[in-house]
Protein backbone atom coordinates (compact mmCIF):
# COMPACT_ATOMS: atom_id res chain seq x y z
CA UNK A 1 3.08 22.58 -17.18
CA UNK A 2 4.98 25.73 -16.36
CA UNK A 3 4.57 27.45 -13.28
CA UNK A 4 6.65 30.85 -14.04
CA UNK A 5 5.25 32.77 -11.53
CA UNK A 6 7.49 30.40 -9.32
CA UNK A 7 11.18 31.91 -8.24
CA UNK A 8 14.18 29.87 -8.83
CA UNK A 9 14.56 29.96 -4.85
CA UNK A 10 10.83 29.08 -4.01
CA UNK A 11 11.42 26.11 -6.86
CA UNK A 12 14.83 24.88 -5.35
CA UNK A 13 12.79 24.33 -1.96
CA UNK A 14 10.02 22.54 -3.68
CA UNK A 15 12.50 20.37 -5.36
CA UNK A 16 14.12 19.62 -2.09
CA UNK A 17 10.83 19.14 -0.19
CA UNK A 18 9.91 16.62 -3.40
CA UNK A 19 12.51 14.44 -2.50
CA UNK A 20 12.06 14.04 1.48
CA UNK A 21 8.06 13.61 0.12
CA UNK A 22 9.73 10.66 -1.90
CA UNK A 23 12.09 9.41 0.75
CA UNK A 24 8.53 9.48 3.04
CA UNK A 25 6.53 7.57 0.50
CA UNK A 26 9.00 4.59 0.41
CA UNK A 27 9.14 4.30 4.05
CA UNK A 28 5.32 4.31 4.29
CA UNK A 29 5.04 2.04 1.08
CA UNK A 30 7.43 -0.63 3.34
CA UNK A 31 5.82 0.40 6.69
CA UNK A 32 2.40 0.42 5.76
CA UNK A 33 1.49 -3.30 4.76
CA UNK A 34 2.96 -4.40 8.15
CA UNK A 35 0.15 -2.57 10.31
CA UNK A 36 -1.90 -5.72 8.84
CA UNK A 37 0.50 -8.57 10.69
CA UNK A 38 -1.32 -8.43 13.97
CA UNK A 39 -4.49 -9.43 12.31
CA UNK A 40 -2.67 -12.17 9.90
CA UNK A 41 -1.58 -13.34 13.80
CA UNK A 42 -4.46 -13.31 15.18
CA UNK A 43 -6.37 -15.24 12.06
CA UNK A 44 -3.54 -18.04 12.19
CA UNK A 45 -2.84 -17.81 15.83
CA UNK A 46 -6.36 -18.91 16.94
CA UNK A 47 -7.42 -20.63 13.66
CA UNK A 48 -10.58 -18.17 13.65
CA UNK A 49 -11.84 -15.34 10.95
CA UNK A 50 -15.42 -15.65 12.26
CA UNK A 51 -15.50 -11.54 12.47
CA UNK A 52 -14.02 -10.67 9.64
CA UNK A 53 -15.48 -9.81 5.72
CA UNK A 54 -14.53 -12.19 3.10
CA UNK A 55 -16.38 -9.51 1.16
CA UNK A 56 -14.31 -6.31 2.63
CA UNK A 57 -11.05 -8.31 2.41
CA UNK A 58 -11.59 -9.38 -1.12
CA UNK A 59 -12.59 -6.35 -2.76
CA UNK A 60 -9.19 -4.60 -0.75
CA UNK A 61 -7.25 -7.20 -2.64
CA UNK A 62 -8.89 -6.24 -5.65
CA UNK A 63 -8.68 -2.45 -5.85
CA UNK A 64 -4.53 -3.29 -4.62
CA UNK A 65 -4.15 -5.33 -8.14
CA UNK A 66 -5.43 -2.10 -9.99
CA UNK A 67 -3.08 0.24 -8.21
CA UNK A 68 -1.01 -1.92 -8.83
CA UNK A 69 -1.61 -2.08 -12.81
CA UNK A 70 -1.48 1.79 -12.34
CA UNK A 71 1.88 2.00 -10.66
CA UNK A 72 3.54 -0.44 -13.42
CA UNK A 73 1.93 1.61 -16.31
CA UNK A 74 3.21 4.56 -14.50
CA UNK A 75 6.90 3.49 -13.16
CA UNK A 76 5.76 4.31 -9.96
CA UNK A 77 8.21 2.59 -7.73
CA UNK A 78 7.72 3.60 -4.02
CA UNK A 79 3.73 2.63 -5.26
CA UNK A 80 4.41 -0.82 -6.94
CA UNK A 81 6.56 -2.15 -3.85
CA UNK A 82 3.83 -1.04 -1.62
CA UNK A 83 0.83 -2.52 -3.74
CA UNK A 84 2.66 -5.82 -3.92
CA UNK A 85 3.24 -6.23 -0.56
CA UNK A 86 -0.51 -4.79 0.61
CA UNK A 87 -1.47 -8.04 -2.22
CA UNK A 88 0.38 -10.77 -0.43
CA UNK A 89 -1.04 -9.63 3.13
CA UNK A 90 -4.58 -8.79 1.79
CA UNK A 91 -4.11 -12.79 0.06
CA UNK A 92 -3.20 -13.87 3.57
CA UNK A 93 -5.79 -12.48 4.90
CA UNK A 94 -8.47 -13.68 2.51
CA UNK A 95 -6.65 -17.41 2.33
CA UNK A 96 -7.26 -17.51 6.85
CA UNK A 97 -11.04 -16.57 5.78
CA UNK A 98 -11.62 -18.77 3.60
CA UNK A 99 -9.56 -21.42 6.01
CA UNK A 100 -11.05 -20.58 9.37
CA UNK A 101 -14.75 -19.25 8.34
C-alpha cells in the first residue's frame, strides 16, 4: 500500500513512533500475563476455585492457542511470547479448577 500523500517528514515520525509502539508491545506482551499471578495465588494458596469458570477459563486458553497459531504464521514476535505465556497461566489456572472444584 502506498500512502503518497504522506511527507518524507510526517513518514520519518511515523516510523519512529512505530518503533516505541513496538518497544510498548513487548513490554505489555511480558507484563501482561503476570496481572493473572494473584489469582494463580490465590487458587493454590487456599486450595479453592469454587468461584471461578472452568468454562470462561477454558475457552481463554483456547482462543490464546489460535493467536497463537496466528502470531507463528505471521512472525509476530512481541505476539507469540505473549500468547505463550497467557497459555501456561490460563493452563494453571484451568489445572487449580479442575484440582480444587
Amino acid at each position: 500500500m502506498s500512502f503518497n500523500f504522506i511527507s518524507k517528514r510526517t513518514y520519518k515520525i511515523l516510523k519512529k513512533e512505530r518503533k516505541e509502539v513496538d518497544r510498548l508491545m513487548w513490554i505489555a506482551g511480558i507484563i501482561g500475563p503476570l496481572s493473572a499471578l494473584p489469582q494463580l495465588y490465590t487458587i493454590y494458596s487456599t486450595r479453592s476455585a469454587d468461584d471461578l469458570s472452568l468454562l470462561s477459563w477454558a475457552f481463554f486458553l483456547v482462543l490464546c492457542v489460535i493467536y497463537l497459531c496466528y502470531a507463528i504464521i505471521h512472525n509476530i514476535k512481541p505476539l507469540i511470547i505473549a500468547q505463550f505465556l497467557w497459555i501456561v497461566v490460563y493452563g494453571l489456572i484451568t489445572a487449580g479448577i479442575l484440582l480444587y472444584s
